[in-house]
PDB file of N, CA and C in Angstrom:
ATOM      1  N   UNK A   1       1.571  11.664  -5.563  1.00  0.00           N
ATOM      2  CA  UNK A   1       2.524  10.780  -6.181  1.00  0.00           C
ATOM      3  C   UNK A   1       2.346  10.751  -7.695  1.00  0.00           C
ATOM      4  N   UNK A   2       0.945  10.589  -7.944  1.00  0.00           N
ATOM      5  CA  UNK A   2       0.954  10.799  -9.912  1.00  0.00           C
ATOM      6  C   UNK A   2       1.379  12.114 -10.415  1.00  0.00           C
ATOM      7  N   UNK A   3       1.528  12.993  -9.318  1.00  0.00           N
ATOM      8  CA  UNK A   3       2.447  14.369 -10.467  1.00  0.00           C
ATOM      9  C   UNK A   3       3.827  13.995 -10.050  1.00  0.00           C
ATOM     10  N   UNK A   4       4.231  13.553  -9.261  1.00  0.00           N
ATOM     11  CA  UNK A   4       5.704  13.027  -9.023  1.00  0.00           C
ATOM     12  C   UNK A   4       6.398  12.232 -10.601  1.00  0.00           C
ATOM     13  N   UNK A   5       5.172  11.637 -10.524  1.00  0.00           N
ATOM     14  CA  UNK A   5       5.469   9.860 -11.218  1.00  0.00           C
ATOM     15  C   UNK A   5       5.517  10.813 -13.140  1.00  0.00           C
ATOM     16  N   UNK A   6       4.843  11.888 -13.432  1.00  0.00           N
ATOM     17  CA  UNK A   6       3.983  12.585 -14.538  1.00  0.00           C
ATOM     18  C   UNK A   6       5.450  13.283 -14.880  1.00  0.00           C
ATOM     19  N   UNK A   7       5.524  14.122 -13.662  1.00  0.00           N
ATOM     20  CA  UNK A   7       6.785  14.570 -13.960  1.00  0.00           C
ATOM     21  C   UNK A   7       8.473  14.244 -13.932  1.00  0.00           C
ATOM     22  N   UNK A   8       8.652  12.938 -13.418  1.00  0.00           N
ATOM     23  CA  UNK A   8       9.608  12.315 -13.768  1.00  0.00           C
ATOM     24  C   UNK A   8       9.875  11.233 -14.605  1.00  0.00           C
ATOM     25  N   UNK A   9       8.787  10.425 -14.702  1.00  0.00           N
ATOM     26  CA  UNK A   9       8.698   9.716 -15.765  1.00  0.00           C
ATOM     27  C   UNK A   9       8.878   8.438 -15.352  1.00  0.00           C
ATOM     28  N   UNK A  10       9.445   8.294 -14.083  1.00  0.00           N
ATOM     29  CA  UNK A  10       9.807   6.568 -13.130  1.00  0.00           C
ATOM     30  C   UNK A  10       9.031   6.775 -11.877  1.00  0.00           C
ATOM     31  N   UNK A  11       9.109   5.396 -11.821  1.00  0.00           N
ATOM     32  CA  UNK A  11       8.108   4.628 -10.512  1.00  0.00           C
ATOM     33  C   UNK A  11       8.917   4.524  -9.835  1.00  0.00           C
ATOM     34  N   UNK A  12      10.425   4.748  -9.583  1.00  0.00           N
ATOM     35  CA  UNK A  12      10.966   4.010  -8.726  1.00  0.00           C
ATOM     36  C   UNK A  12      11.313   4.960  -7.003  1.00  0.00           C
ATOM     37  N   UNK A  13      10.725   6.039  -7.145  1.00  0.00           N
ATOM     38  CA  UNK A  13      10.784   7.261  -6.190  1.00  0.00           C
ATOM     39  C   UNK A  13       9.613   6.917  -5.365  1.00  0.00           C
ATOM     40  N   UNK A  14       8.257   6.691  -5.906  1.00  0.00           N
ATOM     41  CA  UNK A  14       7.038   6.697  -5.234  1.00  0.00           C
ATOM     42  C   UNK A  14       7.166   5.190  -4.693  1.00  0.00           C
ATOM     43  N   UNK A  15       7.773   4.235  -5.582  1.00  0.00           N
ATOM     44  CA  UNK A  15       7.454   2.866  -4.984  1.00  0.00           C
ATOM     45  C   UNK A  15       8.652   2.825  -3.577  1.00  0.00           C
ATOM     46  N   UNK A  16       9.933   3.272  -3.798  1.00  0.00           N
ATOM     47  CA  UNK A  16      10.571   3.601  -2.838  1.00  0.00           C
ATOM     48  C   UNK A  16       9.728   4.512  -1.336  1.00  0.00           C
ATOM     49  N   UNK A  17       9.498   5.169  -1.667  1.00  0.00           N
ATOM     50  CA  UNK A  17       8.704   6.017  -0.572  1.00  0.00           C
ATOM     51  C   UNK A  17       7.744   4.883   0.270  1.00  0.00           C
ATOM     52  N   UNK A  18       6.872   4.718  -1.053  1.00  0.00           N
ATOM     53  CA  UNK A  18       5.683   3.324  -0.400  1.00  0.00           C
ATOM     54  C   UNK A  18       6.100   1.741   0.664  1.00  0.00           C
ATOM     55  N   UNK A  19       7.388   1.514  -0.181  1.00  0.00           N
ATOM     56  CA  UNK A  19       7.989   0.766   0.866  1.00  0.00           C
ATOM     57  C   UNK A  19       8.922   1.224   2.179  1.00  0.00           C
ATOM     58  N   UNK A  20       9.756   2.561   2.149  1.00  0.00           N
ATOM     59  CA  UNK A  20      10.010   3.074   3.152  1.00  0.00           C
ATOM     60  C   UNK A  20       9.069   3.467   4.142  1.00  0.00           C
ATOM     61  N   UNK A  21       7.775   3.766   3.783  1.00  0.00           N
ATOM     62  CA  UNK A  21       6.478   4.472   5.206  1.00  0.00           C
ATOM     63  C   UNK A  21       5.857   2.764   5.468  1.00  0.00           C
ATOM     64  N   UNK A  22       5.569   1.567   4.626  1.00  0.00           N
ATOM     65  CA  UNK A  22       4.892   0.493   5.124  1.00  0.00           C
ATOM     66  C   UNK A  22       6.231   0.132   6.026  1.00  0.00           C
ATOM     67  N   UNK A  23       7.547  -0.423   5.856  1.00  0.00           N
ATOM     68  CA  UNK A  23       8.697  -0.502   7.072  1.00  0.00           C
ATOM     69  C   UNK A  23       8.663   0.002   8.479  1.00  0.00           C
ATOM     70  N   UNK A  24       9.068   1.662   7.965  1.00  0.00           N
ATOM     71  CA  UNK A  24       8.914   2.563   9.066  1.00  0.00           C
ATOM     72  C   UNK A  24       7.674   1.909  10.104  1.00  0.00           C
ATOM     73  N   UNK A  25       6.938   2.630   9.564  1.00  0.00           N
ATOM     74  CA  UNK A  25       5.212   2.590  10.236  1.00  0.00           C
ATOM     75  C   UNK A  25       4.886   0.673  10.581  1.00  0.00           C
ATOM     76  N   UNK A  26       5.327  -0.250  10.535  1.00  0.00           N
ATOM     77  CA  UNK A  26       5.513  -1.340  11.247  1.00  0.00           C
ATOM     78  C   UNK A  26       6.547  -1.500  12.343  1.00  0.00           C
ATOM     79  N   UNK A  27       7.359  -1.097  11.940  1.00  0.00           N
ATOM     80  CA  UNK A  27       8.618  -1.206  12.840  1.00  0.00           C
ATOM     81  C   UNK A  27       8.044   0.210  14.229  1.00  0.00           C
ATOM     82  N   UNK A  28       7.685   0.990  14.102  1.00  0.00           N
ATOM     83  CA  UNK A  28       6.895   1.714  14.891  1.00  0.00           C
ATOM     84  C   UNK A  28       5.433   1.139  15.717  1.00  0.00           C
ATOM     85  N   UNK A  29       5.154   0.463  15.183  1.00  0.00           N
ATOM     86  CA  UNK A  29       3.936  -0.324  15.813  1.00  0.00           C
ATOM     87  C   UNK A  29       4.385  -1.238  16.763  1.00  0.00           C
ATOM     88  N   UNK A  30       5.615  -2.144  16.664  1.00  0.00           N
ATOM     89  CA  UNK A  30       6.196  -3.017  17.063  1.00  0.00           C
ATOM     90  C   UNK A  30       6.567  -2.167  18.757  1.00  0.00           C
ATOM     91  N   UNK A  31       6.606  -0.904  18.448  1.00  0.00           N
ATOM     92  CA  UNK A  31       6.932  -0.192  20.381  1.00  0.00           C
ATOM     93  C   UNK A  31       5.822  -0.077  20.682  1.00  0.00           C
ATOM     94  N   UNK A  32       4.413   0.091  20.162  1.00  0.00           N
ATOM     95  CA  UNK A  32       3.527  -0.120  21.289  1.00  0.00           C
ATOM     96  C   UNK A  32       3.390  -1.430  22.683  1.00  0.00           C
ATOM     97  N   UNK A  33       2.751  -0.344  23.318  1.00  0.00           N
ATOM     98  CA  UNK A  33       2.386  -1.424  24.433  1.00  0.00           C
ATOM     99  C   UNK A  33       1.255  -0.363  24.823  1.00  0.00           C
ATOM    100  N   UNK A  34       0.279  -1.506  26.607  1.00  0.00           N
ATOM    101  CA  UNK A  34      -0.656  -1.598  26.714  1.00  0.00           C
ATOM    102  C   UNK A  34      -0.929  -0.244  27.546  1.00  0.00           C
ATOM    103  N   UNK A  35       0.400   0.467  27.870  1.00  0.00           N
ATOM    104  CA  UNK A  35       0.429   1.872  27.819  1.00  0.00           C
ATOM    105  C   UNK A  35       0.548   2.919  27.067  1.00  0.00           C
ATOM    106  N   UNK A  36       0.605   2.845  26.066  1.00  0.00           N
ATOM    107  CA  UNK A  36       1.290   3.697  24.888  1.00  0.00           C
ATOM    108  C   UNK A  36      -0.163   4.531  24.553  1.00  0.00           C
ATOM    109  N   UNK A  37      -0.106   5.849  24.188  1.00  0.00           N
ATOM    110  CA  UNK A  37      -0.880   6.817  23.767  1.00  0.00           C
ATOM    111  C   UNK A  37      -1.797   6.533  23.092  1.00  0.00           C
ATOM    112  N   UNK A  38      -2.625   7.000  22.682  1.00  0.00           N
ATOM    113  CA  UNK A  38      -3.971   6.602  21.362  1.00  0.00           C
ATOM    114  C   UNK A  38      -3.168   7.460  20.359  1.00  0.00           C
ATOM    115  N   UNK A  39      -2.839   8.828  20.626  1.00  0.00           N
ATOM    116  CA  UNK A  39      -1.977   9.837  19.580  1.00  0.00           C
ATOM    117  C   UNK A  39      -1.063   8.505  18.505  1.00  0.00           C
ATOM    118  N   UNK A  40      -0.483   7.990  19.897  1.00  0.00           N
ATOM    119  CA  UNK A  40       0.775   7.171  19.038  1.00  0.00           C
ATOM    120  C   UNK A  40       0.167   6.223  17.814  1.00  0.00           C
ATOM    121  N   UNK A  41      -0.881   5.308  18.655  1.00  0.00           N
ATOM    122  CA  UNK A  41      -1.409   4.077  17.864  1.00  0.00           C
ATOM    123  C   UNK A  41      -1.753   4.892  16.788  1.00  0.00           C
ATOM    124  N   UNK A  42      -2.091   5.521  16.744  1.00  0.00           N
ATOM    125  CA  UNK A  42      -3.233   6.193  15.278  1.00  0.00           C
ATOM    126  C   UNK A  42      -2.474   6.756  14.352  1.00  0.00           C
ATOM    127  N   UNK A  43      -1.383   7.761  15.118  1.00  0.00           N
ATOM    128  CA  UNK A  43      -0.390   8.070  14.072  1.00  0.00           C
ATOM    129  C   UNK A  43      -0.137   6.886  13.581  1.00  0.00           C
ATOM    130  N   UNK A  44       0.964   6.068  13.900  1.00  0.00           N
ATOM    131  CA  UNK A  44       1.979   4.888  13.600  1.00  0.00           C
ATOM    132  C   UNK A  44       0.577   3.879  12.354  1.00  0.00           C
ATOM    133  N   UNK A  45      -0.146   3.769  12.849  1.00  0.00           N
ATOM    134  CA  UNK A  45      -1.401   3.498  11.847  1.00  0.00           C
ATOM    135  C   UNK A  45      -1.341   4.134  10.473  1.00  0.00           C
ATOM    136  N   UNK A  46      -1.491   5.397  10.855  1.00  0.00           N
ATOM    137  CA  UNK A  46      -1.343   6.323   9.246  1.00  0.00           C
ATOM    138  C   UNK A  46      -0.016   6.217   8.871  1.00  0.00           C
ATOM    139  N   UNK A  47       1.237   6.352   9.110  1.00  0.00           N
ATOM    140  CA  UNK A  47       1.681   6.217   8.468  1.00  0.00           C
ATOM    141  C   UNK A  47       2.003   4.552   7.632  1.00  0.00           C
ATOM    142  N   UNK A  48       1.506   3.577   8.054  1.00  0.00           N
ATOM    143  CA  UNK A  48       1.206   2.074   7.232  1.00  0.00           C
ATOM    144  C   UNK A  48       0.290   2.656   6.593  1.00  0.00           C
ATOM    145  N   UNK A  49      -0.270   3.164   7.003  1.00  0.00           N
ATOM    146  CA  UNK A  49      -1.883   3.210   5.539  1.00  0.00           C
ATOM    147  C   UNK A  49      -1.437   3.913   4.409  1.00  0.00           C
ATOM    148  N   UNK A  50      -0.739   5.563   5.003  1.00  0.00           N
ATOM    149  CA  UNK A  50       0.314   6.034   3.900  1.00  0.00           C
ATOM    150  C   UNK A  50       0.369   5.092   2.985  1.00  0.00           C
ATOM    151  N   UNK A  51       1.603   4.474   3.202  1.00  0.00           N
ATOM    152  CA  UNK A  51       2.416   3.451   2.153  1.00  0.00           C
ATOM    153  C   UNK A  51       1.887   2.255   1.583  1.00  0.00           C
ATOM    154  N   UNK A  52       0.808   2.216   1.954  1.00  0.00           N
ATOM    155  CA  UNK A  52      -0.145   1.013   1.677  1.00  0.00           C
ATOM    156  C   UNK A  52      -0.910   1.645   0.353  1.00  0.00           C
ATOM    157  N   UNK A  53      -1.984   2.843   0.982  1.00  0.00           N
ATOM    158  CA  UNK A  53      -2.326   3.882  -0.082  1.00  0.00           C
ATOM    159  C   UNK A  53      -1.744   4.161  -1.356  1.00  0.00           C
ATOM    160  N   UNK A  54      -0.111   4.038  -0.714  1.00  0.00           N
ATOM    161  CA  UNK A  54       0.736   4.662  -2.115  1.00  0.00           C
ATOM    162  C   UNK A  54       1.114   3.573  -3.383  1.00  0.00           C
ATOM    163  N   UNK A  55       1.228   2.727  -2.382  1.00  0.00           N
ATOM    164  CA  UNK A  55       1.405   1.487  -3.428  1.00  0.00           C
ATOM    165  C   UNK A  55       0.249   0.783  -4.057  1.00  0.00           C
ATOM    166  N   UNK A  56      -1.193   1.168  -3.790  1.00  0.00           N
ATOM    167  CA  UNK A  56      -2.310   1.104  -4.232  1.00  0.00           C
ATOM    168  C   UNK A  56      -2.117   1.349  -5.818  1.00  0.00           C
ATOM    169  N   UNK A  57      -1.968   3.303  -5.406  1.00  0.00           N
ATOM    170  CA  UNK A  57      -1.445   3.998  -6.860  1.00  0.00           C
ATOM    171  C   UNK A  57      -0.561   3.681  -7.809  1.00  0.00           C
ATOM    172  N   UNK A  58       0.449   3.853  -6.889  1.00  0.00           N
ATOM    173  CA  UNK A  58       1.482   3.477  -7.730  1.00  0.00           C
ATOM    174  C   UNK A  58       1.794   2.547  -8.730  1.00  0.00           C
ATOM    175  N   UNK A  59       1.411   1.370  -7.897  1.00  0.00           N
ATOM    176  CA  UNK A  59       1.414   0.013  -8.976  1.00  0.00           C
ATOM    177  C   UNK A  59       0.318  -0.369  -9.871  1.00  0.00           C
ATOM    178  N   UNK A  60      -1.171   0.132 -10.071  1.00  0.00           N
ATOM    179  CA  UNK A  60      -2.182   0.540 -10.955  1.00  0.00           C
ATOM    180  C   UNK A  60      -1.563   1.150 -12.186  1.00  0.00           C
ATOM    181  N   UNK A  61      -0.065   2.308 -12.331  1.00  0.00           N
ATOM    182  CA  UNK A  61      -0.215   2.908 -13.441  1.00  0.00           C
ATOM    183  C   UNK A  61       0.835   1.921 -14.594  1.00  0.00           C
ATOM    184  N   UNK A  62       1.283   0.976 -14.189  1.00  0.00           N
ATOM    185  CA  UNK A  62       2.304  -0.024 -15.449  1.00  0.00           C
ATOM    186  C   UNK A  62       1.583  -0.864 -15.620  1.00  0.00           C
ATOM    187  N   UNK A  63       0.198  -1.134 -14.986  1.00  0.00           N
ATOM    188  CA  UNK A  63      -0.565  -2.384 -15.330  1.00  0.00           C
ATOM    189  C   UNK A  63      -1.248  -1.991 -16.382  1.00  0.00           C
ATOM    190  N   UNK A  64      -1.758  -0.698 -15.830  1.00  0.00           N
ATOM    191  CA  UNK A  64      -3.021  -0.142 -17.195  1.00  0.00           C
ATOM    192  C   UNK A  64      -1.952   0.401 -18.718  1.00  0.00           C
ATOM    193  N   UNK A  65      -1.038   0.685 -18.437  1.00  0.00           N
ATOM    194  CA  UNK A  65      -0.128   1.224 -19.437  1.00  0.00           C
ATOM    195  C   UNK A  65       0.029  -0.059 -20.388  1.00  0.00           C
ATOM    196  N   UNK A  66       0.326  -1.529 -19.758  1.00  0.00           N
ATOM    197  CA  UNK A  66       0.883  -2.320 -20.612  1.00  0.00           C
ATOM    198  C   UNK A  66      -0.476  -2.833 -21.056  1.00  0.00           C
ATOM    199  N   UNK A  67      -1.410  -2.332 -21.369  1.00  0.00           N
ATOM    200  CA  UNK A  67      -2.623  -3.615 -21.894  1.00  0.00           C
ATOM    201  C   UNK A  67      -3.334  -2.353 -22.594  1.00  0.00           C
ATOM    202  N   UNK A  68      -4.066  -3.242 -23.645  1.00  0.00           N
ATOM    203  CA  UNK A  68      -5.121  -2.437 -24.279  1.00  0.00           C
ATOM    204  C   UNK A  68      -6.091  -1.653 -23.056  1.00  0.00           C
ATOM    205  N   UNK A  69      -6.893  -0.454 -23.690  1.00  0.00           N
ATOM    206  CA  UNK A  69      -8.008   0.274 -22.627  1.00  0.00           C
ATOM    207  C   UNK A  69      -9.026  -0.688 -22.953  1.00  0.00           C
ATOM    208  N   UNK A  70      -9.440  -1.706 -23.656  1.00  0.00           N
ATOM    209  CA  UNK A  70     -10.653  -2.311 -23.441  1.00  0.00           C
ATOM    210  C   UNK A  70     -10.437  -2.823 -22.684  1.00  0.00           C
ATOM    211  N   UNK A  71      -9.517  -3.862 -22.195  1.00  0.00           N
ATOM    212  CA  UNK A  71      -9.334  -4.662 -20.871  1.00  0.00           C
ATOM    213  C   UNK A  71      -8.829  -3.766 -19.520  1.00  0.00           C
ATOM    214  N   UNK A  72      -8.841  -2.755 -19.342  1.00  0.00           N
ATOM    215  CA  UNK A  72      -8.311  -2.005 -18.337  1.00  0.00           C
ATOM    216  C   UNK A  72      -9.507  -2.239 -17.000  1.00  0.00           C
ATOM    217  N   UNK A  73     -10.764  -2.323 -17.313  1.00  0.00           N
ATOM    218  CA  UNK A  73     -11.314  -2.419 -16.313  1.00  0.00           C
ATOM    219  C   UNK A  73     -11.532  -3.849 -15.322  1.00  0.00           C
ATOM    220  N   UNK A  74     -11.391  -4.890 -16.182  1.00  0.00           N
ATOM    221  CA  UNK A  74     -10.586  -5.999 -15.788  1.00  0.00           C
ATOM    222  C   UNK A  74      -9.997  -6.148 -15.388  1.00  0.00           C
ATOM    223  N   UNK A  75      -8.733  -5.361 -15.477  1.00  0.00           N
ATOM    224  CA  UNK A  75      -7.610  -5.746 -15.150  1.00  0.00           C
ATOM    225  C   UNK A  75      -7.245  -4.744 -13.565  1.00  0.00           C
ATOM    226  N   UNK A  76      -7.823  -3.883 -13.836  1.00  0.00           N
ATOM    227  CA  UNK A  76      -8.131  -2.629 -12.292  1.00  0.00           C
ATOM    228  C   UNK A  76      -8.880  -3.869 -11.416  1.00  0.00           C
ATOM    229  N   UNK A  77     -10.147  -5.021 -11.950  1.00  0.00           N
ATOM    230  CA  UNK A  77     -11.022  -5.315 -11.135  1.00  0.00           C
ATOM    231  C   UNK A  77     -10.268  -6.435 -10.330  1.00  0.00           C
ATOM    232  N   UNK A  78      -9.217  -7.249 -11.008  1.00  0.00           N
ATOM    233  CA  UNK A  78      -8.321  -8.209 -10.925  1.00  0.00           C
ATOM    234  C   UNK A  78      -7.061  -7.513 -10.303  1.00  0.00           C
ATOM    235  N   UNK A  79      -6.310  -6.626 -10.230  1.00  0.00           N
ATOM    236  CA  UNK A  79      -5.602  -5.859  -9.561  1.00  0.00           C
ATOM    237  C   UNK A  79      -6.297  -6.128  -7.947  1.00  0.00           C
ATOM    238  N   UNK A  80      -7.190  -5.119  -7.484  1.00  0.00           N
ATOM    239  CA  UNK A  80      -8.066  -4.822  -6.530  1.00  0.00           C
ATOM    240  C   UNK A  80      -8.052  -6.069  -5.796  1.00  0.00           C
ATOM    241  N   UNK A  81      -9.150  -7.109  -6.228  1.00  0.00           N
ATOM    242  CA  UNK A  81      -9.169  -7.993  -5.532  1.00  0.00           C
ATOM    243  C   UNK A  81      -8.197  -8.892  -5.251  1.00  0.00           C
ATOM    244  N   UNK A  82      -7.053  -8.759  -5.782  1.00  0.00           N
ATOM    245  CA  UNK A  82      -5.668  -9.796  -5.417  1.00  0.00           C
ATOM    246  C   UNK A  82      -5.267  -9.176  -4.256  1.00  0.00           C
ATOM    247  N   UNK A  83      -5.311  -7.730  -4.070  1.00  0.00           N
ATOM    248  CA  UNK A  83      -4.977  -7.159  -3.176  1.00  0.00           C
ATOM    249  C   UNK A  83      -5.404  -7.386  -1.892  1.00  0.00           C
ATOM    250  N   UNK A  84      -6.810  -7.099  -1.941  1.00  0.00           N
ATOM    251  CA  UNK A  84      -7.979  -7.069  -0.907  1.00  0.00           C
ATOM    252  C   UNK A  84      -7.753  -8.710  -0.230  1.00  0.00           C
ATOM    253  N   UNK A  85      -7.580  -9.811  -1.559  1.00  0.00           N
ATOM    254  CA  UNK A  85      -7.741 -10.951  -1.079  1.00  0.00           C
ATOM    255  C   UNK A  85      -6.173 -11.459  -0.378  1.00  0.00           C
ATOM    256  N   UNK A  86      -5.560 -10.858  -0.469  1.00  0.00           N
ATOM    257  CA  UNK A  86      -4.093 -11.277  -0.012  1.00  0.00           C
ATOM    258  C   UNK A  86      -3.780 -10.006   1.664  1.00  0.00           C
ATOM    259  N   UNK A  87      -4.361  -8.999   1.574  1.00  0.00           N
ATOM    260  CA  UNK A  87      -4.850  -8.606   2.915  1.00  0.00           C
ATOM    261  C   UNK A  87      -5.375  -9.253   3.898  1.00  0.00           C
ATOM    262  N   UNK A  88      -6.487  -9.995   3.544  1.00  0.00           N
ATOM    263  CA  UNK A  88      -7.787 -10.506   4.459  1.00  0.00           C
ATOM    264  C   UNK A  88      -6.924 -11.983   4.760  1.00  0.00           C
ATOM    265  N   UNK A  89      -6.809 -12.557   3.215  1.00  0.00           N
ATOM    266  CA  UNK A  89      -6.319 -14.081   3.897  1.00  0.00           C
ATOM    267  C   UNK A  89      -5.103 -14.245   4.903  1.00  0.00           C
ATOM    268  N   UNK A  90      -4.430 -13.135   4.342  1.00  0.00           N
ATOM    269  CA  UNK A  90      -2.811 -13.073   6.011  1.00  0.00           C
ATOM    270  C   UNK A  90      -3.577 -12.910   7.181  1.00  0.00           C
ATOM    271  N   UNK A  91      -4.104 -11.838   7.347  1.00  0.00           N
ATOM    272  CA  UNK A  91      -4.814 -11.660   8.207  1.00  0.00           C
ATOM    273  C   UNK A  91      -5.710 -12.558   8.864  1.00  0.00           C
ATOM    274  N   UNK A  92      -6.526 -13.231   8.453  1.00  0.00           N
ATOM    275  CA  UNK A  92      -7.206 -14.244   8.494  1.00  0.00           C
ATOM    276  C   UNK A  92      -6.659 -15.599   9.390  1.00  0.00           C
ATOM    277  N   UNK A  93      -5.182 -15.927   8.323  1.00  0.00           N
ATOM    278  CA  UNK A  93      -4.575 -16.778   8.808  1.00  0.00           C
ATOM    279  C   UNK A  93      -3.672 -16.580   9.917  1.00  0.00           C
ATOM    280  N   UNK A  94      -3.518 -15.360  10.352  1.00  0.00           N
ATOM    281  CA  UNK A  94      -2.333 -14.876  11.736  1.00  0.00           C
ATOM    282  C   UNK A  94      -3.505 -15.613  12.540  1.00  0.00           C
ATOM    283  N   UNK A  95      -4.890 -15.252  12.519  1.00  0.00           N
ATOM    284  CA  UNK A  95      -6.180 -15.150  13.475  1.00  0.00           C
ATOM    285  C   UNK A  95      -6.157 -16.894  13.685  1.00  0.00           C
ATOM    286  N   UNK A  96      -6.063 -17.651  12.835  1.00  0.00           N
ATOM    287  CA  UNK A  96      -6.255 -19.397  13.431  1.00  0.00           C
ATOM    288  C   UNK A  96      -5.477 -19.755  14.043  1.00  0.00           C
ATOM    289  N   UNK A  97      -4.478 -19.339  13.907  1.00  0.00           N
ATOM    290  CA  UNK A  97      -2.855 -20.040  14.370  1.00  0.00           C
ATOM    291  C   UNK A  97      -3.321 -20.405  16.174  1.00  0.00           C
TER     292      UNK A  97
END
């Protein structure tokens, strides 16, 4: 995706993609059942991680672009964990209900 992004010059192809495979690849999970293949689960898995992955990237390169490089590692470290922490706490909270 960063030679995509290098050589066109917009985000809006890769972030498109990233939200078309996290859709897809949920809406595909949603047909499992307690018969369904391991092939299936694991694929339908990768492709969410795909788009999960992509939007990792993707959205890292306008953050670091708009700020000085002294604060970049800050701001990668603060990126990261909003992420990580907004993963776990959904997750978290589906689990009490």
């Amino acid at each position: 995706m960063g030679i995509l992004i290098k050589k066109t010059g917009n985000y809006t192809i890769p972030v498109f993609v990233n939200w078309v495979l996290i859709i897809v690849g949920v809406g595909l999970l949603t047909t499992l059942d307690a018969n369904s293949s391991l092939f299936k689960s694991v694929g339908f898995q990768l492709v969410v991680g795909s788009g999960i992955g992509i939007g990792y990237a993707v959205f890292l390169f306008p953050i670091l672009a708009s700020i000085p490089v002294t604060q970049a590692a800050p701001a990668m470290a603060l990126y990261i964990f909003s992420r990580n922490f907004g993963f776990v706490s959904s997750s978290t909270l589906r689990k009490m209900r």
